[in-house]
N, C-alpha and C. Protein backbone atom coordinates (compact mmCIF):
# COMPACT_ATOMS: atom_id res chain seq x y z
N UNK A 1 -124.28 -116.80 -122.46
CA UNK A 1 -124.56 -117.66 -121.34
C UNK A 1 -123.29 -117.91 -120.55
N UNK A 2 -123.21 -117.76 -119.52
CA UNK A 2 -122.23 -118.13 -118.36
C UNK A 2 -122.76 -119.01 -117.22
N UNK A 3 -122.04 -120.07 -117.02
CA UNK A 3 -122.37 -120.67 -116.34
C UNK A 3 -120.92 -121.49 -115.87
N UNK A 4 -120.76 -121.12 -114.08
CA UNK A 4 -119.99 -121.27 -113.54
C UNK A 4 -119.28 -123.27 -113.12
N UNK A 5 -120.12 -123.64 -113.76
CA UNK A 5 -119.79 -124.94 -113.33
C UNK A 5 -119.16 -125.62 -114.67
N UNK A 6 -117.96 -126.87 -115.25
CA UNK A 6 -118.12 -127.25 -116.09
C UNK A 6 -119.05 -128.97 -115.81
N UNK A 7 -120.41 -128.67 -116.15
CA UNK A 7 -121.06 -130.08 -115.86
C UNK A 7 -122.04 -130.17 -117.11
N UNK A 8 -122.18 -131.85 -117.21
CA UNK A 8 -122.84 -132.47 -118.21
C UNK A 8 -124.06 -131.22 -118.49
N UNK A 9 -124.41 -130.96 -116.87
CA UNK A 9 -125.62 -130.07 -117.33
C UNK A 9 -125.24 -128.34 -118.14
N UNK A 10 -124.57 -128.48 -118.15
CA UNK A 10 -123.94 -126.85 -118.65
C UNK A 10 -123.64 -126.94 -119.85
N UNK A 11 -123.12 -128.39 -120.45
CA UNK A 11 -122.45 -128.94 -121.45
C UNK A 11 -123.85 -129.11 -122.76
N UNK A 12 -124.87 -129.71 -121.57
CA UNK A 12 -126.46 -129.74 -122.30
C UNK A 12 -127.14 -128.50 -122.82
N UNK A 13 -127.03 -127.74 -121.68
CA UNK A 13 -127.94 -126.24 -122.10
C UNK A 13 -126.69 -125.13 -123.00
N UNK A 14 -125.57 -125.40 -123.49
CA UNK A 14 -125.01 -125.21 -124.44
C UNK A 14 -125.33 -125.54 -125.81
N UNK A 15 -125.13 -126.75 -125.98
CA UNK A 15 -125.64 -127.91 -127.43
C UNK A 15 -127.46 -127.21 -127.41
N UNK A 16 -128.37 -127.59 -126.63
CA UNK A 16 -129.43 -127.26 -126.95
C UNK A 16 -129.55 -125.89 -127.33
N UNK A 17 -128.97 -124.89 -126.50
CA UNK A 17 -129.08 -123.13 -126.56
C UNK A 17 -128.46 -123.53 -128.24
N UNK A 18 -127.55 -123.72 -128.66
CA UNK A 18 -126.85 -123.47 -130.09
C UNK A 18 -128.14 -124.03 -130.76
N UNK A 19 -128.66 -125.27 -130.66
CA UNK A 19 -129.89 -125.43 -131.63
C UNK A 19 -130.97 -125.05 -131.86
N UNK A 20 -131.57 -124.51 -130.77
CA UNK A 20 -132.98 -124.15 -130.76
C UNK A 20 -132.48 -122.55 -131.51
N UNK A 21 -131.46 -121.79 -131.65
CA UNK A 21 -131.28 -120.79 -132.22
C UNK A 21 -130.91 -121.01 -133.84
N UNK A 22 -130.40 -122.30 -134.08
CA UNK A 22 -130.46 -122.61 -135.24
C UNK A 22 -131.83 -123.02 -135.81
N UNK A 23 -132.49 -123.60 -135.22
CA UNK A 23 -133.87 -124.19 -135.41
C UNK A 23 -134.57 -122.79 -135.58
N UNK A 24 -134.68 -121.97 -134.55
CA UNK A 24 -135.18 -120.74 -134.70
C UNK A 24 -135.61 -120.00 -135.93
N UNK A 25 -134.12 -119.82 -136.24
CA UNK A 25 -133.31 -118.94 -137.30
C UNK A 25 -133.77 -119.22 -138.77
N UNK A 26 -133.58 -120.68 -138.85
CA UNK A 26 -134.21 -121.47 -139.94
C UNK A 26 -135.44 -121.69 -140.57
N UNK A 27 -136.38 -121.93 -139.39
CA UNK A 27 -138.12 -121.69 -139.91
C UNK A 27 -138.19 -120.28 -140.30
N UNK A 28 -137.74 -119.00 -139.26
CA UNK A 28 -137.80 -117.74 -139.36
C UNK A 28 -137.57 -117.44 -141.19
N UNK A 29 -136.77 -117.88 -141.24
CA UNK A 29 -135.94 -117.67 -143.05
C UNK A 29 -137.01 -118.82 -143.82
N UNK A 30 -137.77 -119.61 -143.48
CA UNK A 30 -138.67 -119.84 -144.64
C UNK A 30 -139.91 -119.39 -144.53
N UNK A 31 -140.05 -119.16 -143.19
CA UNK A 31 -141.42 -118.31 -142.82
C UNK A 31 -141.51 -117.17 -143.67
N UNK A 32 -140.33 -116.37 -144.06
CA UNK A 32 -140.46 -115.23 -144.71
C UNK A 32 -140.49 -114.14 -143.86
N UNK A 33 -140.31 -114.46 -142.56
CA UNK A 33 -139.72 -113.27 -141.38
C UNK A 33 -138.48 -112.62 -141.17
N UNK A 34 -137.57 -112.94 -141.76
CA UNK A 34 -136.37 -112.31 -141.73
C UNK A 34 -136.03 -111.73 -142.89
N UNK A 35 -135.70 -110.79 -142.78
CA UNK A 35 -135.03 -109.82 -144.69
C UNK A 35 -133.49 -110.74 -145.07
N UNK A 36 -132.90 -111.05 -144.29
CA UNK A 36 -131.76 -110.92 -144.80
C UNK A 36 -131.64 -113.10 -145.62
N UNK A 37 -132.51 -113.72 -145.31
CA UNK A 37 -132.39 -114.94 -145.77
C UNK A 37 -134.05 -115.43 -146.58
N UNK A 38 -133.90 -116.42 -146.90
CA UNK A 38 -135.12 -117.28 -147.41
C UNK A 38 -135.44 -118.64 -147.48
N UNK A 39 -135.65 -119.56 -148.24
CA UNK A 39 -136.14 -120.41 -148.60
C UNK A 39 -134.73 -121.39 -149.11
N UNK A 40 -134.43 -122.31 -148.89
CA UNK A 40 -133.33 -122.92 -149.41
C UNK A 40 -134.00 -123.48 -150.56
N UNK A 41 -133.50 -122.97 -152.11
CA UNK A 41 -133.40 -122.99 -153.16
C UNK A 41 -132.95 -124.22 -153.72
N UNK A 42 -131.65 -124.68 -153.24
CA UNK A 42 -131.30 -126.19 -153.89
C UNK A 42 -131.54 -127.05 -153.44
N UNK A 43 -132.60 -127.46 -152.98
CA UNK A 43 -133.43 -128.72 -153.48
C UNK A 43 -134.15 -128.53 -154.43
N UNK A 44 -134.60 -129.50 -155.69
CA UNK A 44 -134.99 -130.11 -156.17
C UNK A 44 -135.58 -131.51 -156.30
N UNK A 45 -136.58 -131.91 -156.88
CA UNK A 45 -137.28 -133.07 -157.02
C UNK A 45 -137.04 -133.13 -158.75
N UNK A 46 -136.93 -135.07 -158.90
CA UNK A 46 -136.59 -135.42 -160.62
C UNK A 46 -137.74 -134.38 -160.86
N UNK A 47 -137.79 -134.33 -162.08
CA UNK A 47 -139.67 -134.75 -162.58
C UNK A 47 -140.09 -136.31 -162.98
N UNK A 48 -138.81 -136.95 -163.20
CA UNK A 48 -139.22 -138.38 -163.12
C UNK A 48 -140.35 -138.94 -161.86
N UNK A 49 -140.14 -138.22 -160.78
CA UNK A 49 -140.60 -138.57 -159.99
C UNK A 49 -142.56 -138.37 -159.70
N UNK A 50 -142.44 -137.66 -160.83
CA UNK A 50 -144.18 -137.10 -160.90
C UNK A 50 -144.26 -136.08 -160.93
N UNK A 51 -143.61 -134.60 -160.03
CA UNK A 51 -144.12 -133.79 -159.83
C UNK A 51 -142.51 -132.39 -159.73
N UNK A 52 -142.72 -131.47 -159.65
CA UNK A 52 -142.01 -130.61 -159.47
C UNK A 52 -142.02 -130.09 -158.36
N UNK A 53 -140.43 -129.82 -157.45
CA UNK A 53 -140.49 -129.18 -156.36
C UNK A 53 -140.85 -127.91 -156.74
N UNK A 54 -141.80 -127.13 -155.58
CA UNK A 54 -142.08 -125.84 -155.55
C UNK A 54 -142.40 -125.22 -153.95
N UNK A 55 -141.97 -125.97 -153.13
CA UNK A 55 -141.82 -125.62 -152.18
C UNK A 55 -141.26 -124.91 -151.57
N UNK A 56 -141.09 -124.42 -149.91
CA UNK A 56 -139.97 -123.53 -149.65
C UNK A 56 -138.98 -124.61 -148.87
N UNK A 57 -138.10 -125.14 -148.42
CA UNK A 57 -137.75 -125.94 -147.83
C UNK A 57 -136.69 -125.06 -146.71
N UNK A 58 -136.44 -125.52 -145.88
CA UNK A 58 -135.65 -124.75 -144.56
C UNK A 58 -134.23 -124.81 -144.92
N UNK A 59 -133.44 -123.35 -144.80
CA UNK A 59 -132.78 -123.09 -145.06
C UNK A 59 -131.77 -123.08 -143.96
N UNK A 60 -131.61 -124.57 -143.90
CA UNK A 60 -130.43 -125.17 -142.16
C UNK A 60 -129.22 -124.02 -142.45
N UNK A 61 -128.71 -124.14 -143.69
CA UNK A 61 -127.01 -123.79 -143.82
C UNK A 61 -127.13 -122.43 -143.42
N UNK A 62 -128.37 -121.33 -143.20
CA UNK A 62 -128.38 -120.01 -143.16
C UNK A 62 -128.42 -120.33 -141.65
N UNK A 63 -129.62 -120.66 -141.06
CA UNK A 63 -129.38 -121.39 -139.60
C UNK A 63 -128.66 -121.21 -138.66
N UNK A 64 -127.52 -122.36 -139.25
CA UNK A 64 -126.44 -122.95 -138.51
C UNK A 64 -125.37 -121.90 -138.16
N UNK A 65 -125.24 -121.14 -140.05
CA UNK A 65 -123.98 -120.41 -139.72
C UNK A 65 -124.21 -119.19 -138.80
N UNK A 66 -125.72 -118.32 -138.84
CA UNK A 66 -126.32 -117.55 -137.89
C UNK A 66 -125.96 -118.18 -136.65
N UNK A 67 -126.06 -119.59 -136.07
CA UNK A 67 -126.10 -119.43 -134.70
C UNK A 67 -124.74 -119.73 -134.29
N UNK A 68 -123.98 -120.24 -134.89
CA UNK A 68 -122.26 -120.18 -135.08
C UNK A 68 -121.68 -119.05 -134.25
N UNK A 69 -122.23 -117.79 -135.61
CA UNK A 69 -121.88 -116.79 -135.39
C UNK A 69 -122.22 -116.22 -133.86
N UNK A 70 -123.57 -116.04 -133.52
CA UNK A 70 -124.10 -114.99 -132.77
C UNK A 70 -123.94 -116.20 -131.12
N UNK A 71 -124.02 -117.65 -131.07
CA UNK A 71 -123.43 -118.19 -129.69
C UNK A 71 -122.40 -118.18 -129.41
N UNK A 72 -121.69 -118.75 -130.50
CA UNK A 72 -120.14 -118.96 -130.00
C UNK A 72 -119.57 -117.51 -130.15
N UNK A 73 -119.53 -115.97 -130.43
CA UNK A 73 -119.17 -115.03 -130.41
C UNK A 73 -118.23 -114.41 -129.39
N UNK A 74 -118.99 -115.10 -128.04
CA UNK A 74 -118.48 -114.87 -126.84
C UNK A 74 -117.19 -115.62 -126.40
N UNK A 75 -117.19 -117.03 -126.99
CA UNK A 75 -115.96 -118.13 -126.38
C UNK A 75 -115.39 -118.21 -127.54
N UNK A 76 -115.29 -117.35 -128.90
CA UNK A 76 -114.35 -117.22 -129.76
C UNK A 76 -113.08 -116.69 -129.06
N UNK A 77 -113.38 -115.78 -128.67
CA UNK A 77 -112.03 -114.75 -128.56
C UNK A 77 -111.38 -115.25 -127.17
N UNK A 78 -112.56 -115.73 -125.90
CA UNK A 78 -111.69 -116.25 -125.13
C UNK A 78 -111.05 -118.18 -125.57
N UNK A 79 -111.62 -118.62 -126.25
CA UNK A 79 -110.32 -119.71 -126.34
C UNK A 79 -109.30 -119.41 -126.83
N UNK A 80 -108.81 -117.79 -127.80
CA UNK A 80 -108.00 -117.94 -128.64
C UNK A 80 -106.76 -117.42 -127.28
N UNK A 81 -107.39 -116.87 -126.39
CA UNK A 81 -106.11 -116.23 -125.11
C UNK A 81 -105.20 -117.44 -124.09
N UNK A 82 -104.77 -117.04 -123.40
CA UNK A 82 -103.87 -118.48 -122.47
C UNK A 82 -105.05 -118.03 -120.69
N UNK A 83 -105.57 -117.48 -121.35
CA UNK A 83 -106.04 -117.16 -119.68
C UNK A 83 -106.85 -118.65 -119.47
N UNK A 84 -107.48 -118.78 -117.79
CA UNK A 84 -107.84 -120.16 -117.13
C UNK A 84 -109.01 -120.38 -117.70
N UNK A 85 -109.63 -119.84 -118.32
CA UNK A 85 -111.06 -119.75 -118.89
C UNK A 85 -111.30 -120.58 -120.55
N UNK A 86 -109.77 -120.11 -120.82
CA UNK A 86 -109.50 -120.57 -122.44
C UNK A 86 -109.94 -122.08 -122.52
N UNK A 87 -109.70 -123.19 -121.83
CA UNK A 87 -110.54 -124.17 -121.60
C UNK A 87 -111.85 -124.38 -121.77
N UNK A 88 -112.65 -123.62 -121.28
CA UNK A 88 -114.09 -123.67 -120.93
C UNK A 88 -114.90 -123.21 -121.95
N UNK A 89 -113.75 -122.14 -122.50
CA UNK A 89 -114.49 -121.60 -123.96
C UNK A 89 -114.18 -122.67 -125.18
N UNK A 90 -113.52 -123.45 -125.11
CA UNK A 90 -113.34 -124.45 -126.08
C UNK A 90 -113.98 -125.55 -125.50
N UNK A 91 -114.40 -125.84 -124.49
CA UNK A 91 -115.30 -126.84 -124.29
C UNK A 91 -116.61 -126.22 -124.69
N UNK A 92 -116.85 -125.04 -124.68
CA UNK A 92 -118.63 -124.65 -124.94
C UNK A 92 -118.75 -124.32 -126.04
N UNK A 93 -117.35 -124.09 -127.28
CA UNK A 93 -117.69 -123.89 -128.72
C UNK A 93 -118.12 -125.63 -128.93
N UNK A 94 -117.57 -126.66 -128.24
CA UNK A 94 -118.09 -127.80 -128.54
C UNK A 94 -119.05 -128.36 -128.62
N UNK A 95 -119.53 -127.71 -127.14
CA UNK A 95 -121.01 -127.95 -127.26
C UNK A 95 -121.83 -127.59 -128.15
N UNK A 96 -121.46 -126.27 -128.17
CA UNK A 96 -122.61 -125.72 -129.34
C UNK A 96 -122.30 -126.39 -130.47
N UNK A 97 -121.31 -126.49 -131.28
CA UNK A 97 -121.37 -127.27 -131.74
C UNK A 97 -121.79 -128.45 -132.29
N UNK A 98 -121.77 -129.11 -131.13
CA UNK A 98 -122.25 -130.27 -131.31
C UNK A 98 -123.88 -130.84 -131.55
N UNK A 99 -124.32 -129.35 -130.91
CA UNK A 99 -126.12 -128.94 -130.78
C UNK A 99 -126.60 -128.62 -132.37
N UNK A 100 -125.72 -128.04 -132.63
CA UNK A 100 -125.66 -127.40 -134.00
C UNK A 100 -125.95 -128.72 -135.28
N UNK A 101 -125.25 -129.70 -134.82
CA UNK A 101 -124.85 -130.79 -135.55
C UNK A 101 -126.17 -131.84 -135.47
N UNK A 102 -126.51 -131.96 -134.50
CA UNK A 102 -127.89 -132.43 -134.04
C UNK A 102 -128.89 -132.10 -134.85
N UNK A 103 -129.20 -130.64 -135.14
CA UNK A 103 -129.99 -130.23 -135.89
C UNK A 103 -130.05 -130.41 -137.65
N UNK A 104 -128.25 -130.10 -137.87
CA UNK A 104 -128.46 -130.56 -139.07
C UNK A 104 -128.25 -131.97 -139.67
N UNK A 105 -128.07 -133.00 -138.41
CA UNK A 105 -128.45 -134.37 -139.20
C UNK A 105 -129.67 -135.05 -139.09
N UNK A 106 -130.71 -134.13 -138.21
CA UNK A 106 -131.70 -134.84 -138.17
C UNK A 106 -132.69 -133.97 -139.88
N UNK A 107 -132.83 -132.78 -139.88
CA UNK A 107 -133.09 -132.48 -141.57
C UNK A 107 -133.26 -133.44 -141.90
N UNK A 108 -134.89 -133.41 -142.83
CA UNK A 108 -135.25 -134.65 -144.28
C UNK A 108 -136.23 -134.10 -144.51
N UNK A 109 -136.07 -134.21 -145.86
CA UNK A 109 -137.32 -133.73 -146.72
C UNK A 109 -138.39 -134.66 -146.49
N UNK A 110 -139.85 -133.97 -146.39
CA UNK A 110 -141.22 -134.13 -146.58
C UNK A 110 -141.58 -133.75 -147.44
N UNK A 111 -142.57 -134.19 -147.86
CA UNK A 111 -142.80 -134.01 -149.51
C UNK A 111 -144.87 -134.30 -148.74
């Protein structure tokens, strides 16, 4: 994504673009649509509690680091340069970022 302006609104469709690809990514991997991930495994329920987890539960941490990787890819390499841009790419790893972060504090188990 490029987008020539630095504004709240550019700053928004950053954070959201990083989540909805984490969000994506995540059902995809418990849906059982993707080969390379699955079901996040560590959760557990007591059995004190009545019953045994056997669910698939969403696998955020596969997610997150997927959309890490594949948004910020682009404004990795330019924040690491001195060119005028190096700014903008460290303001939009933030965003995403920060979109990223959104997603994984809202996560809670349903039962």
């Amino acid at each position: 994504m490029t987008y020539s302006l630095s504004t709240r609104e550019a700053a928004f469709i950053h954070a959201i673009s990083s989540a909805g690809v984490a969000h994506a990514v995540t059902k995809h991997c418990s849906n059982g649509q993707l080969l390379k991930c699955g079901c996040d495994r560590t959760i557990t329920m007591s059995p004190a509690q009545g019953f045994q987890w056997a669910g698939c539960s969403d696998n955020i941490a596969f997610g997150i680091a997927f959309a890490k990787t594949f948004v910020d890819s682009r404004h990795v390499k330019s924040a690491r340069s001195t060119k005028p841009n190096s700014a903008r790419s460290l303001m939009n790893l933030h965003n995403n970022e920060a979109g990223r972060k959104v997603i994984n504090n809202n996560m809670k188990i349903e039962c």
